[in-house]
C-alpha atoms as a PDB file:
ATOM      1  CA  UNK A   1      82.451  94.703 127.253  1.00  0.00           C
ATOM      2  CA  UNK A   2      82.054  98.225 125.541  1.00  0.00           C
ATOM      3  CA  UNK A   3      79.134  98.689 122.738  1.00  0.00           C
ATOM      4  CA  UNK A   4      80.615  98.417 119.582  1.00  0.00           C
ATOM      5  CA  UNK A   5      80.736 101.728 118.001  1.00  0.00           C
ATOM      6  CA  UNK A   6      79.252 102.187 114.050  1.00  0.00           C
ATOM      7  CA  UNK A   7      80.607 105.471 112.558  1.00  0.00           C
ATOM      8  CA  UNK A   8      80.767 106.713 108.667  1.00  0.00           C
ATOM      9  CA  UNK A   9      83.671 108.018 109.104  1.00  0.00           C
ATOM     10  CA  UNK A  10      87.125 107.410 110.449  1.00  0.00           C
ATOM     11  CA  UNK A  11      87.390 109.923 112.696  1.00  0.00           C
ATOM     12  CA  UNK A  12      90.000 110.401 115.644  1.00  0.00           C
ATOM     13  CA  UNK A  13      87.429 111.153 118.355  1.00  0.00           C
ATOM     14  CA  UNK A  14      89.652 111.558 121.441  1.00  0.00           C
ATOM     15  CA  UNK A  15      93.331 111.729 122.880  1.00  0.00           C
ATOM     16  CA  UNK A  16      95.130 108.433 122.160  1.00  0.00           C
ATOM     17  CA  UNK A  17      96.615 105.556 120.216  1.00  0.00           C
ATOM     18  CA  UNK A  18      94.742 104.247 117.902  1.00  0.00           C
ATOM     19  CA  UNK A  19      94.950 101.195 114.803  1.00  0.00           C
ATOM     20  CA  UNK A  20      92.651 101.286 111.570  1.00  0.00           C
ATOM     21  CA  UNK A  21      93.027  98.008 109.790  1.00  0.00           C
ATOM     22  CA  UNK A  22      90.894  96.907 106.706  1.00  0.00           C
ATOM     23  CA  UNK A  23      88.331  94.485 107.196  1.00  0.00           C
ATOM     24  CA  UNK A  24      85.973  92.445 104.908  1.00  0.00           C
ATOM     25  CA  UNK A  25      82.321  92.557 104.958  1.00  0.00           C
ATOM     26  CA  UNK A  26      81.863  89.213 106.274  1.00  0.00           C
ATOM     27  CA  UNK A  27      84.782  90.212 109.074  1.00  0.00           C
ATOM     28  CA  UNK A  28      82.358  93.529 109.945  1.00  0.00           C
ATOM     29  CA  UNK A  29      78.973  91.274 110.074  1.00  0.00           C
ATOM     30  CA  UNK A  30      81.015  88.705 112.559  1.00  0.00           C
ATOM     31  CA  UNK A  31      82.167  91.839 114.696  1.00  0.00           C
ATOM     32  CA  UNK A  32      79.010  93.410 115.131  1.00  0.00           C
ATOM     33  CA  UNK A  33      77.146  89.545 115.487  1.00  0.00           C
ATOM     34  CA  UNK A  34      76.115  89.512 119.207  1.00  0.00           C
ATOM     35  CA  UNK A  35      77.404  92.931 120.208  1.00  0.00           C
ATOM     36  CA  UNK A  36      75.560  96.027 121.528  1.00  0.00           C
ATOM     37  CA  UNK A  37      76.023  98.506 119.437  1.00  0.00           C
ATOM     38  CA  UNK A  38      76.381 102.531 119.616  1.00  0.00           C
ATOM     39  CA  UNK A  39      75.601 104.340 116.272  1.00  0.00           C
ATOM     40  CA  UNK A  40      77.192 107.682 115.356  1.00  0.00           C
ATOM     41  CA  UNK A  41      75.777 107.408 111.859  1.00  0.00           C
ATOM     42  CA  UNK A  42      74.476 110.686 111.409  1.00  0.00           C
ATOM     43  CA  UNK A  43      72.294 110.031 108.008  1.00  0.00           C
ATOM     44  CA  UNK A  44      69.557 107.871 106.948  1.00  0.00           C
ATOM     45  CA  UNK A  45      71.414 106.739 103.581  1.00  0.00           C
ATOM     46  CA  UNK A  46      74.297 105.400 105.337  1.00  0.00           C
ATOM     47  CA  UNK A  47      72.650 103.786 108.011  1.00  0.00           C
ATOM     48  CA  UNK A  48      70.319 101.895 105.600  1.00  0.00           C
ATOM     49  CA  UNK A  49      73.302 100.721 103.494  1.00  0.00           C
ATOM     50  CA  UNK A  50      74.736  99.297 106.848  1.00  0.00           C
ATOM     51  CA  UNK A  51      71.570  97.739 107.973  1.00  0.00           C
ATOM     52  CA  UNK A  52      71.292  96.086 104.336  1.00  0.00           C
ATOM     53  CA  UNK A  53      74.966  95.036 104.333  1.00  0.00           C
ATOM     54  CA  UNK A  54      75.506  94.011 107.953  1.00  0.00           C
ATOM     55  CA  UNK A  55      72.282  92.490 108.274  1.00  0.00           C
ATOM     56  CA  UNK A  56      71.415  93.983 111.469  1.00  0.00           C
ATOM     57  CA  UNK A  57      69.328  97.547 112.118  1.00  0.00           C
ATOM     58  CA  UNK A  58      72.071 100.261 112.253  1.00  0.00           C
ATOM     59  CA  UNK A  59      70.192 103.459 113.122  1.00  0.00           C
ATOM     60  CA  UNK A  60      70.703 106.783 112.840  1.00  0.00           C
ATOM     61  CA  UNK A  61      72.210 108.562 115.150  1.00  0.00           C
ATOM     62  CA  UNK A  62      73.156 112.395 115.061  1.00  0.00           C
ATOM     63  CA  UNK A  63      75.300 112.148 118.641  1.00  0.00           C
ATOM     64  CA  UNK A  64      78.307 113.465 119.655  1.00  0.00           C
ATOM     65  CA  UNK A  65      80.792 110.523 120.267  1.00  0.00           C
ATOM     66  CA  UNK A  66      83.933 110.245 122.043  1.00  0.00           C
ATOM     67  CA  UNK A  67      85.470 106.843 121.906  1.00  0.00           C
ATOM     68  CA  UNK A  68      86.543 104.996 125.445  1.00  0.00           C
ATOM     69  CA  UNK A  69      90.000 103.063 125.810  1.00  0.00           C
ATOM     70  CA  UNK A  70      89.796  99.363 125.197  1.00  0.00           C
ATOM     71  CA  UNK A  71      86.423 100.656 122.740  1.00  0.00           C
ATOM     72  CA  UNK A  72      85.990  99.618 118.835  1.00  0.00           C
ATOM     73  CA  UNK A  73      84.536 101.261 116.321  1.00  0.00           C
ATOM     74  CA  UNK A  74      83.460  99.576 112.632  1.00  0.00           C
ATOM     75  CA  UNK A  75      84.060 102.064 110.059  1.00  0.00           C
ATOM     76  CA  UNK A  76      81.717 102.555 106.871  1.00  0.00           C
ATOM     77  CA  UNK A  77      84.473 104.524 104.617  1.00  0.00           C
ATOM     78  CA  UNK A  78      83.171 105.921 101.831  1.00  0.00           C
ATOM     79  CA  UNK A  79      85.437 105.525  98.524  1.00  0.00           C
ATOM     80  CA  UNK A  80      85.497 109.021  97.585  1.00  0.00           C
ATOM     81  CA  UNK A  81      84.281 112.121  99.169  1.00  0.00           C
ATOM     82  CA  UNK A  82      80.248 113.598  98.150  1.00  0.00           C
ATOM     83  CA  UNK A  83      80.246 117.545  97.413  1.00  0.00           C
ATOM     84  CA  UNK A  84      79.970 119.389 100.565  1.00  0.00           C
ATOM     85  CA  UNK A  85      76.536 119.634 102.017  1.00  0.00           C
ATOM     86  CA  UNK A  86      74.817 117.090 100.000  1.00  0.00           C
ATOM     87  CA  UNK A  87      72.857 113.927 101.133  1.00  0.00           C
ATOM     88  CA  UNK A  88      73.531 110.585  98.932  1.00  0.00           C
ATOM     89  CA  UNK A  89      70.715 108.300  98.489  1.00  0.00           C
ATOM     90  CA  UNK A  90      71.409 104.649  98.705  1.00  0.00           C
ATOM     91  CA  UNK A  91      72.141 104.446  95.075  1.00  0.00           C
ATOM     92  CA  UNK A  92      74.787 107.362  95.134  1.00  0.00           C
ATOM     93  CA  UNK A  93      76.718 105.762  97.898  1.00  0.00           C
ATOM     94  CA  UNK A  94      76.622 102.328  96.513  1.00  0.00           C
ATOM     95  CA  UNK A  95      78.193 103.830  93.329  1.00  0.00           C
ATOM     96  CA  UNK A  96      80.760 105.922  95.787  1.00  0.00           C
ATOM     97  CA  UNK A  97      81.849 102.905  96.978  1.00  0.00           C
ATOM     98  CA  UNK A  98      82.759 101.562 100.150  1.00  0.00           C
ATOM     99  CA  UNK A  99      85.276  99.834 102.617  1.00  0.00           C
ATOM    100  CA  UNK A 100      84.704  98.461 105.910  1.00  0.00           C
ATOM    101  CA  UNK A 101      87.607  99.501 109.145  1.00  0.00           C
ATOM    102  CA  UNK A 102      88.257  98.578 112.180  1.00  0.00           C
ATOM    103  CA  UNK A 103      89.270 101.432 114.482  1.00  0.00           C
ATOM    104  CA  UNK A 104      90.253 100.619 118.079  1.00  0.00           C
ATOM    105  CA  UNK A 105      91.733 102.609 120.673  1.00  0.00           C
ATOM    106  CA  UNK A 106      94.415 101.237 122.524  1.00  0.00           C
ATOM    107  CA  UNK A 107      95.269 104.143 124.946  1.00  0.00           C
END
């Protein structure tokens, strides 16, 4: 089984088919439960909002990630979107608001 990627965005890494369905927080905690994971979040806010909310250490991650067929991928999606080039703290981003995805590639 492929790690289970983390990423703070829903982004469209490769060539493919792909679904993005809402989930609920309890839905991402069960997901991620006994996985290995792969983190692509790329700042220290967001991955300690994760690891607070999922329960589980979500580093952080600066990588370049391409995701495999047959891979998932829990989504952190921010409600709104921060002014360009600035980091949130935790407080700004719980305030943003938040939903959890699931983005899986099917092809």
């Amino acid at each position: 089984m492929l790690p289970i990627a983390i990423l703070n965005a829903s982004v469209i890494t490769a060539d493919g088919t792909f679904t993005l369905t809402t989930i609920s927080l309890d839905e991402a905690r069960e997901l991620i439960r006994d996985r290995e994971i792969d983190s692509a979040v790329g700042h220290e806010s967001t991955a300690t909002l994760l690891s607070t909310l999922l329960g589980r250490e979500i580093p952080t991650n600066r990588q370049l990630f391409s995701q495999a067929v047959g891979q998932q991928a829990l989504v952190c999606k921010l409600a709104g979107r921060p002014p360009e080039g600035v980091v949130l703290t935790l407080e700004e981003l719980k305030e943003i608001g938040y939903s959890f995805k699931l983005l899986e590639r099917v092809s």
